[in-house]
PDB file of N, CA and C in Angstrom:
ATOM      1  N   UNK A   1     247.173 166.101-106.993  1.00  0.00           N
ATOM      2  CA  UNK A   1     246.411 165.827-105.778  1.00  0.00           C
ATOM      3  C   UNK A   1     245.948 164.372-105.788  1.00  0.00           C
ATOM      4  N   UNK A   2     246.274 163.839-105.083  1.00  0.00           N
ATOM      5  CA  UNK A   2     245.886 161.755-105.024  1.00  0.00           C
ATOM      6  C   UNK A   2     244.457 162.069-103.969  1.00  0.00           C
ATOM      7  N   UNK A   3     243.973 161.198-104.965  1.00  0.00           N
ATOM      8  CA  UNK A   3     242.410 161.237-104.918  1.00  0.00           C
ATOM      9  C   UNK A   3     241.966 160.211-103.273  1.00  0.00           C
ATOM     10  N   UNK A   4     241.029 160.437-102.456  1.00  0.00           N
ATOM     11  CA  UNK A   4     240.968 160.483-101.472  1.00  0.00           C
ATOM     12  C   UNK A   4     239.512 159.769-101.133  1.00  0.00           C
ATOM     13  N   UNK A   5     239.166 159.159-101.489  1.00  0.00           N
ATOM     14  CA  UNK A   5     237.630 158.048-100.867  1.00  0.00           C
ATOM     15  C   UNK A   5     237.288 158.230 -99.767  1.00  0.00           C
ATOM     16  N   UNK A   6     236.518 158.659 -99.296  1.00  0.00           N
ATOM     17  CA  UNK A   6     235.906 158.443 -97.987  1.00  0.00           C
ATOM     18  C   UNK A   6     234.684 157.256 -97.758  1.00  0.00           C
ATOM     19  N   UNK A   7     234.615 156.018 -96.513  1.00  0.00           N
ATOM     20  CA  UNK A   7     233.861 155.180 -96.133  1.00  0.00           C
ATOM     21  C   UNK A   7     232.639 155.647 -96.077  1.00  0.00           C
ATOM     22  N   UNK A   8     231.353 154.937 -96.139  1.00  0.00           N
ATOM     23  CA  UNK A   8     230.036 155.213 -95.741  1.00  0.00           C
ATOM     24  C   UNK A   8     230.041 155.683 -94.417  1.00  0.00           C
ATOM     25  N   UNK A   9     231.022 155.039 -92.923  1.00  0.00           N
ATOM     26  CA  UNK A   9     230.678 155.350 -91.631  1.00  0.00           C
ATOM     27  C   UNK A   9     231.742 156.456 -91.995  1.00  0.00           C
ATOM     28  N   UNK A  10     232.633 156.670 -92.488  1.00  0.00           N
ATOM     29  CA  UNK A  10     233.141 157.996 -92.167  1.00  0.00           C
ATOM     30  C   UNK A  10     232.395 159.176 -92.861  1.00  0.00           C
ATOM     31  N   UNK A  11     231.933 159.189 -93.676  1.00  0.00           N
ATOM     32  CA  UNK A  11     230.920 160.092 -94.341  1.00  0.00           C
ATOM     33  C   UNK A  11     229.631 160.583 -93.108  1.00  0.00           C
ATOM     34  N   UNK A  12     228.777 159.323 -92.617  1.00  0.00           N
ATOM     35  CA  UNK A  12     227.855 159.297 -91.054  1.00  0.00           C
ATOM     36  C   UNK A  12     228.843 159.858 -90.265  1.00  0.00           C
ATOM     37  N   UNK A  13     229.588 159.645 -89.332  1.00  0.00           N
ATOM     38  CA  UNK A  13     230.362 159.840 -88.522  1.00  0.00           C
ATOM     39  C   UNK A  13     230.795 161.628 -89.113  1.00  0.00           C
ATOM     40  N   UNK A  14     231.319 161.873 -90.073  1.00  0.00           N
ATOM     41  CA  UNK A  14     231.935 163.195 -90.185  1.00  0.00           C
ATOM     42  C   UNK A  14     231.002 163.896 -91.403  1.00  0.00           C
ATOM     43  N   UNK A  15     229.909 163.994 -91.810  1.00  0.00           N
ATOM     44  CA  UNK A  15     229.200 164.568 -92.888  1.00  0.00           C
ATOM     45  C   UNK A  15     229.277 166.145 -92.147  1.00  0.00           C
ATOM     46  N   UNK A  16     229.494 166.937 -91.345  1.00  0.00           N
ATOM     47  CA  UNK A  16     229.999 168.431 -91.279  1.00  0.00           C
ATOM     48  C   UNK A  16     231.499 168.743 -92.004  1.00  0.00           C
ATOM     49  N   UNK A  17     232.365 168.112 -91.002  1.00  0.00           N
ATOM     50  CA  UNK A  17     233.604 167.759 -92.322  1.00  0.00           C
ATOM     51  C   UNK A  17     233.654 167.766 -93.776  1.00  0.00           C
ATOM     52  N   UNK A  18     233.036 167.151 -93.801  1.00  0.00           N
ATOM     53  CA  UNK A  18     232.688 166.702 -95.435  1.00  0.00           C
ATOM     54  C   UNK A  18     232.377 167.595 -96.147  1.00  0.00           C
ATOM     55  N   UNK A  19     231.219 168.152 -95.719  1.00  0.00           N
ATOM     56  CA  UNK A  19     230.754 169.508 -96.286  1.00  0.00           C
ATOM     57  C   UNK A  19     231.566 170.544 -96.327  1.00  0.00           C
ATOM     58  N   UNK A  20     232.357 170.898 -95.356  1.00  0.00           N
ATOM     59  CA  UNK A  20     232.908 172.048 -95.192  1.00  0.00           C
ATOM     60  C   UNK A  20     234.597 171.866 -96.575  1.00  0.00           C
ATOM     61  N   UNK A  21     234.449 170.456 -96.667  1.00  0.00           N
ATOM     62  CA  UNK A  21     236.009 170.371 -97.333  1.00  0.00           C
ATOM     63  C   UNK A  21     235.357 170.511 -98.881  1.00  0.00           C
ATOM     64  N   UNK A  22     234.001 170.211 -99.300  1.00  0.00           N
ATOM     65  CA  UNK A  22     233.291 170.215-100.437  1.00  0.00           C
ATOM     66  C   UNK A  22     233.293 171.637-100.781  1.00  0.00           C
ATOM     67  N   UNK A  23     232.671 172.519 -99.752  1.00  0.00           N
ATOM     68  CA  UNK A  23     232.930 173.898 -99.804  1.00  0.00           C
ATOM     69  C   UNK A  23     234.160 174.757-100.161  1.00  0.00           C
ATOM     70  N   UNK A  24     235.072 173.879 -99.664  1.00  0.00           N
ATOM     71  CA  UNK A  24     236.519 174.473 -99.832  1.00  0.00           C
ATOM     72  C   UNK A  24     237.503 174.353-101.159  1.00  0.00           C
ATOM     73  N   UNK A  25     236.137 173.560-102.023  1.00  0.00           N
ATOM     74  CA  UNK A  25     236.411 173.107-103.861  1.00  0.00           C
ATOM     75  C   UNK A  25     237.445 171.446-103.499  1.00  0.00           C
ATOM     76  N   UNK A  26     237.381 170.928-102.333  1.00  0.00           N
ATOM     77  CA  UNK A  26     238.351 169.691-102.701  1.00  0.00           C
ATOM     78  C   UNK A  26     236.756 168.998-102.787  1.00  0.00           C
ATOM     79  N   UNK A  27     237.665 167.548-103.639  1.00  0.00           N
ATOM     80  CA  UNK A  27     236.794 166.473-104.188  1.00  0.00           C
ATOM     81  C   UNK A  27     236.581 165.566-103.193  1.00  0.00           C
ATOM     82  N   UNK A  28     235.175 165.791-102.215  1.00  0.00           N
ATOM     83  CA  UNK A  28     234.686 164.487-101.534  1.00  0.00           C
ATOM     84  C   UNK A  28     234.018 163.008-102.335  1.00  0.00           C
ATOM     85  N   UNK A  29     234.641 162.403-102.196  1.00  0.00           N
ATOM     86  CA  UNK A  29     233.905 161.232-102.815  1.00  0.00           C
ATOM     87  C   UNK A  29     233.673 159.825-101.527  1.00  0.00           C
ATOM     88  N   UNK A  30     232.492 159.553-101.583  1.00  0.00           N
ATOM     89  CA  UNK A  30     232.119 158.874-100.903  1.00  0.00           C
ATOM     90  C   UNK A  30     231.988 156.964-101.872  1.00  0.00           C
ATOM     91  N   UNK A  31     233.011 156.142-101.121  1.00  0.00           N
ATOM     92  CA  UNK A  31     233.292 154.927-101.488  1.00  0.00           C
ATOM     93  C   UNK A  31     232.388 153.832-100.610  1.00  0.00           C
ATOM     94  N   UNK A  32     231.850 152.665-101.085  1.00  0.00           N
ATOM     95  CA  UNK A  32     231.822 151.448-100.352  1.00  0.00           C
ATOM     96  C   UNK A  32     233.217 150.394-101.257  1.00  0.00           C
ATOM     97  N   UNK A  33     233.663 149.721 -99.908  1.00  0.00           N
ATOM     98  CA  UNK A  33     234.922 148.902-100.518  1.00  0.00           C
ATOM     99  C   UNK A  33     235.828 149.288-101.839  1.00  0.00           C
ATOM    100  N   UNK A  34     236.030 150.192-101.036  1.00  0.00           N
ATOM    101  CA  UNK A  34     237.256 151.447-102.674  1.00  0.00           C
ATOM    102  C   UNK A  34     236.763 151.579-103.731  1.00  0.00           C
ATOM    103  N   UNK A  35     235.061 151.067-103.635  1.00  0.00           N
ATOM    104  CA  UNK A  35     234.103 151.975-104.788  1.00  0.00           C
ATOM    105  C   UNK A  35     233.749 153.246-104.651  1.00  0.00           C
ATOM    106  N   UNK A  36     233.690 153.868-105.782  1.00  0.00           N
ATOM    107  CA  UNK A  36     233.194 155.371-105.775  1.00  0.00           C
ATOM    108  C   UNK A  36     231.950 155.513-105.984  1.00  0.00           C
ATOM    109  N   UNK A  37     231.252 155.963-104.926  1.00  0.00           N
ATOM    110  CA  UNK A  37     229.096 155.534-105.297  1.00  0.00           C
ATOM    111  C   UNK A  37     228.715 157.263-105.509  1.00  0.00           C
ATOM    112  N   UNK A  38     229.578 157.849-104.310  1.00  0.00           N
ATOM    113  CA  UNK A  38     228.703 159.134-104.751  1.00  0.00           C
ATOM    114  C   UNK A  38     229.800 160.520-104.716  1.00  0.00           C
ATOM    115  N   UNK A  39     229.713 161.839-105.373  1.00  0.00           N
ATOM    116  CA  UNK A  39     230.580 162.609-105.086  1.00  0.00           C
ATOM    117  C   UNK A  39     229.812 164.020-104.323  1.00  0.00           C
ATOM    118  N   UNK A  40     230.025 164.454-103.211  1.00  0.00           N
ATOM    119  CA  UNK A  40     229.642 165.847-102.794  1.00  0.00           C
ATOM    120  C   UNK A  40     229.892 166.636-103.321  1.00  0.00           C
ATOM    121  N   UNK A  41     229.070 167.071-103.532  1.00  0.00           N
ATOM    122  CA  UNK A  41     229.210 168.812-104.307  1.00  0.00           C
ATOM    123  C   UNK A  41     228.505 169.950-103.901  1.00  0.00           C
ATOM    124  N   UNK A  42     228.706 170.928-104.049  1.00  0.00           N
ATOM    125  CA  UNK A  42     228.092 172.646-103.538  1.00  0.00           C
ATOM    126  C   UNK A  42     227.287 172.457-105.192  1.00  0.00           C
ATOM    127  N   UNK A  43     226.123 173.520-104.297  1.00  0.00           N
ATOM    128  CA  UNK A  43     225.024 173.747-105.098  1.00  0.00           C
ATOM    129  C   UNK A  43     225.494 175.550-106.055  1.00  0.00           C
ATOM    130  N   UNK A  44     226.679 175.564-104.912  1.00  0.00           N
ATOM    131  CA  UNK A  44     226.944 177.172-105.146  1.00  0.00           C
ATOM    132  C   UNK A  44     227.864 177.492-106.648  1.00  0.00           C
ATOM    133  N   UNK A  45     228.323 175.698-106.798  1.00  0.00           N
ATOM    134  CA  UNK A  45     229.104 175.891-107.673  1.00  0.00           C
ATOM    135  C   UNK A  45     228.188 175.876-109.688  1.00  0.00           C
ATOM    136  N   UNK A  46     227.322 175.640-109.212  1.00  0.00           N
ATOM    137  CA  UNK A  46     226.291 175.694-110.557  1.00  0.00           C
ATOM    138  C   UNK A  46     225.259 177.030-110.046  1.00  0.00           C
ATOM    139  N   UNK A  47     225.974 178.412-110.353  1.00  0.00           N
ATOM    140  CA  UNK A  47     225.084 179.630-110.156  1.00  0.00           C
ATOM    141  C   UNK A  47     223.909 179.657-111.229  1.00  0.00           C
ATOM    142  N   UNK A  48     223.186 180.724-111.311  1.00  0.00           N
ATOM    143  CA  UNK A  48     222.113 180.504-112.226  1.00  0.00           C
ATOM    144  C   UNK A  48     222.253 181.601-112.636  1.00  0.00           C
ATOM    145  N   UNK A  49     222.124 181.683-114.118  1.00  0.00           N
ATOM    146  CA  UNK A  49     222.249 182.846-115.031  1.00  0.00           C
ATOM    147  C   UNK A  49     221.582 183.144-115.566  1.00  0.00           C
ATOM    148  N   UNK A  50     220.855 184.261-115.479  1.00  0.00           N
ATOM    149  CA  UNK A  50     219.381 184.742-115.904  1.00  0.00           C
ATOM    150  C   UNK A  50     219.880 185.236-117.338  1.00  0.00           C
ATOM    151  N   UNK A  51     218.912 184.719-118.155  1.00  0.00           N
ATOM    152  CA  UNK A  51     218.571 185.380-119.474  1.00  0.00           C
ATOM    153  C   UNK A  51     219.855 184.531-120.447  1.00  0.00           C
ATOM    154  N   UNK A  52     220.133 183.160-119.931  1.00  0.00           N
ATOM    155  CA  UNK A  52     220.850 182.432-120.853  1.00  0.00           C
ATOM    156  C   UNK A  52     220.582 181.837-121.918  1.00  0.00           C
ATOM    157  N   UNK A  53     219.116 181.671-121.912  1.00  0.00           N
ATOM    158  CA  UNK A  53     218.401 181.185-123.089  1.00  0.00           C
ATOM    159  C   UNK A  53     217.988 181.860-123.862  1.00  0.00           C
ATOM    160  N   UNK A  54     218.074 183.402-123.716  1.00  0.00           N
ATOM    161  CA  UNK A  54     217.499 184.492-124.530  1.00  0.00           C
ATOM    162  C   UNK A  54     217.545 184.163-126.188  1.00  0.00           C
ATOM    163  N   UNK A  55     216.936 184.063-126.941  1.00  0.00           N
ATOM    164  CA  UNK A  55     216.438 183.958-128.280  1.00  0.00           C
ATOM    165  C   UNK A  55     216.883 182.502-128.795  1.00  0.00           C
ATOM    166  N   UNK A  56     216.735 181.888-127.841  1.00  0.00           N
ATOM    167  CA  UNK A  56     216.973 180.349-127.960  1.00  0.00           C
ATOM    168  C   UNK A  56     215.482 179.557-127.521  1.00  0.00           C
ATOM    169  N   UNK A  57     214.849 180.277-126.983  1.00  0.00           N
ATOM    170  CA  UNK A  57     213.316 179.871-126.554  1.00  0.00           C
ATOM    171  C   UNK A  57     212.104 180.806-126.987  1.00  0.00           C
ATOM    172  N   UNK A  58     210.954 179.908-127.648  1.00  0.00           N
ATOM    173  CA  UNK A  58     209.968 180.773-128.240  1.00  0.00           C
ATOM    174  C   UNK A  58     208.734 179.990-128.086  1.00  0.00           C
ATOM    175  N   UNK A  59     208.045 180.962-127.505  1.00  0.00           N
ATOM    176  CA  UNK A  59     206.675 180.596-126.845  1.00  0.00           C
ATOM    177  C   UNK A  59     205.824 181.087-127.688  1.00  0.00           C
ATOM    178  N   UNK A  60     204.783 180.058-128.450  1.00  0.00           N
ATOM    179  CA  UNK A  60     203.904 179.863-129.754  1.00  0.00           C
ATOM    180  C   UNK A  60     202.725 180.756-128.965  1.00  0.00           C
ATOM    181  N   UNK A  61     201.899 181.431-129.880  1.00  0.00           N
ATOM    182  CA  UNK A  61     201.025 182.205-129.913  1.00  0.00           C
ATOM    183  C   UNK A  61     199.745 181.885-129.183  1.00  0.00           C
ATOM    184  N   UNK A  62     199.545 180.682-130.050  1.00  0.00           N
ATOM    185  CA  UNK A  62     198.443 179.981-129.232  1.00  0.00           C
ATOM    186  C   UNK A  62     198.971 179.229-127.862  1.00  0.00           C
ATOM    187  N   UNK A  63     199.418 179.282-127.118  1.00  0.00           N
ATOM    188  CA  UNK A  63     200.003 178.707-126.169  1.00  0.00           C
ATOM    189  C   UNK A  63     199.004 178.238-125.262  1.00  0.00           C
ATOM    190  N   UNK A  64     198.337 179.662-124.445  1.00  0.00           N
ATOM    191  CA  UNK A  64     197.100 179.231-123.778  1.00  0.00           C
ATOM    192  C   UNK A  64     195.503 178.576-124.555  1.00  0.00           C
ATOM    193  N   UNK A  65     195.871 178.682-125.087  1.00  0.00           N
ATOM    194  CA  UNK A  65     194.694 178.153-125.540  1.00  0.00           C
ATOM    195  C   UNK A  65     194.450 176.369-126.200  1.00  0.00           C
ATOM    196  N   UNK A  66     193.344 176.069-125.596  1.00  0.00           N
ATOM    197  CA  UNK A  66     193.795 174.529-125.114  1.00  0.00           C
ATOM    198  C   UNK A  66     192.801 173.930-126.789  1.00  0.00           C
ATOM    199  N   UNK A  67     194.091 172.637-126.888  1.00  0.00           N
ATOM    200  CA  UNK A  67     193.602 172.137-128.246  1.00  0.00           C
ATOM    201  C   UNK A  67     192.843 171.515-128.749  1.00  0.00           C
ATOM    202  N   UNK A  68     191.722 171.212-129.934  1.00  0.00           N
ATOM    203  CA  UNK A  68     190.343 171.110-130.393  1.00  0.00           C
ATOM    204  C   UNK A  68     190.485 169.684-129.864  1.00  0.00           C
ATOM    205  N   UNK A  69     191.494 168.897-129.527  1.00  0.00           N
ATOM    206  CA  UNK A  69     191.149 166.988-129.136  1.00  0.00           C
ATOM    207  C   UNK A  69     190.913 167.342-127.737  1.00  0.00           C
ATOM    208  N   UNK A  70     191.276 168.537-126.828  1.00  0.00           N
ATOM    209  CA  UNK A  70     191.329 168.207-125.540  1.00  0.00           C
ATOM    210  C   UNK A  70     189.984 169.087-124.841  1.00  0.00           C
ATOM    211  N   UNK A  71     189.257 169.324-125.496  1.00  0.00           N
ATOM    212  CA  UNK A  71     188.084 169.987-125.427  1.00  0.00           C
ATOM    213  C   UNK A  71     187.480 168.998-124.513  1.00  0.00           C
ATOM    214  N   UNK A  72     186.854 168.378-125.069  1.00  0.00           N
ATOM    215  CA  UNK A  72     186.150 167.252-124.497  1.00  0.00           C
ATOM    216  C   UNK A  72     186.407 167.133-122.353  1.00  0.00           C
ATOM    217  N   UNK A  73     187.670 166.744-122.791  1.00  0.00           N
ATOM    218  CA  UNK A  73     188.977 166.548-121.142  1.00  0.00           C
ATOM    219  C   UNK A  73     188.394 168.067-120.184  1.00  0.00           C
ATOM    220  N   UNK A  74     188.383 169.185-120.826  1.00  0.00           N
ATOM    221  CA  UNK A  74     188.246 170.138-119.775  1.00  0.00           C
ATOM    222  C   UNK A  74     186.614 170.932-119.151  1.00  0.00           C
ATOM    223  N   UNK A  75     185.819 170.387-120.175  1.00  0.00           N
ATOM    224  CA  UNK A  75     184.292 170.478-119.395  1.00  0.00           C
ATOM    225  C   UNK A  75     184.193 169.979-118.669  1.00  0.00           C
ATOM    226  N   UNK A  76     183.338 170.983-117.822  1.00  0.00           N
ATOM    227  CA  UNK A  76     182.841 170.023-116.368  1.00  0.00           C
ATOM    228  C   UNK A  76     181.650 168.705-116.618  1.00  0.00           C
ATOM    229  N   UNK A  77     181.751 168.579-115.327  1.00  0.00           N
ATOM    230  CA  UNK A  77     180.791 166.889-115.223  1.00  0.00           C
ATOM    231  C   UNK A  77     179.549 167.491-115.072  1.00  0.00           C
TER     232      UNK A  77
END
C-alpha cells in the first residue's frame, strides 16, 4: 500500500473523510510540505481491558492515612 499524505487544507476542507477512512483501518497522515506532523487514529482501536494489571499492582496498607511530615499541611487555619 504506497503511503498517502494528506495537506493541512485538505485535512480542513475534508476532516469527515478523513475520519471515516481512519475508521476503515487505512493510515491518515496529515503532512505540511511532504512532512508527516500528525497521524489519525480511532480511539476504538486501543480497547480497554479490565483486570490487566491484576497482581501487578499493590495498594500499601497505610494508604489512607496521611504521613507524620504532612500533618502540619492538613490542619485547619
Amino acid at each position: 500500500m504506497k503511503k498517502r499524505y494528506y495537506t493541512i487544507h485538505e485535512a480542513k476542507t475534508s476532516l469527515s473523510k478523513l475520519i471515516q477512512r481512519a475508521l476503515r483501518g487505512e493510515e491518515v497522515v496529515i503532512a505540511k510540505r511532504n512532512v508527516p506532523l500528525v497521524k489519525l487514529t480511532t480511539l476504538a482501536a486501543e480497547k480497554v481491558r479490565l483486570g490487566r494489571f491484576k497482581g501487578q499492582v499493590e495498594i500499601a496498607k497505610d494508604f489512607d492515612e496521611t504521613p507524620s511530615d504532612f500533618v502540619d499541611y492538613t490542619k485547619g487555619s
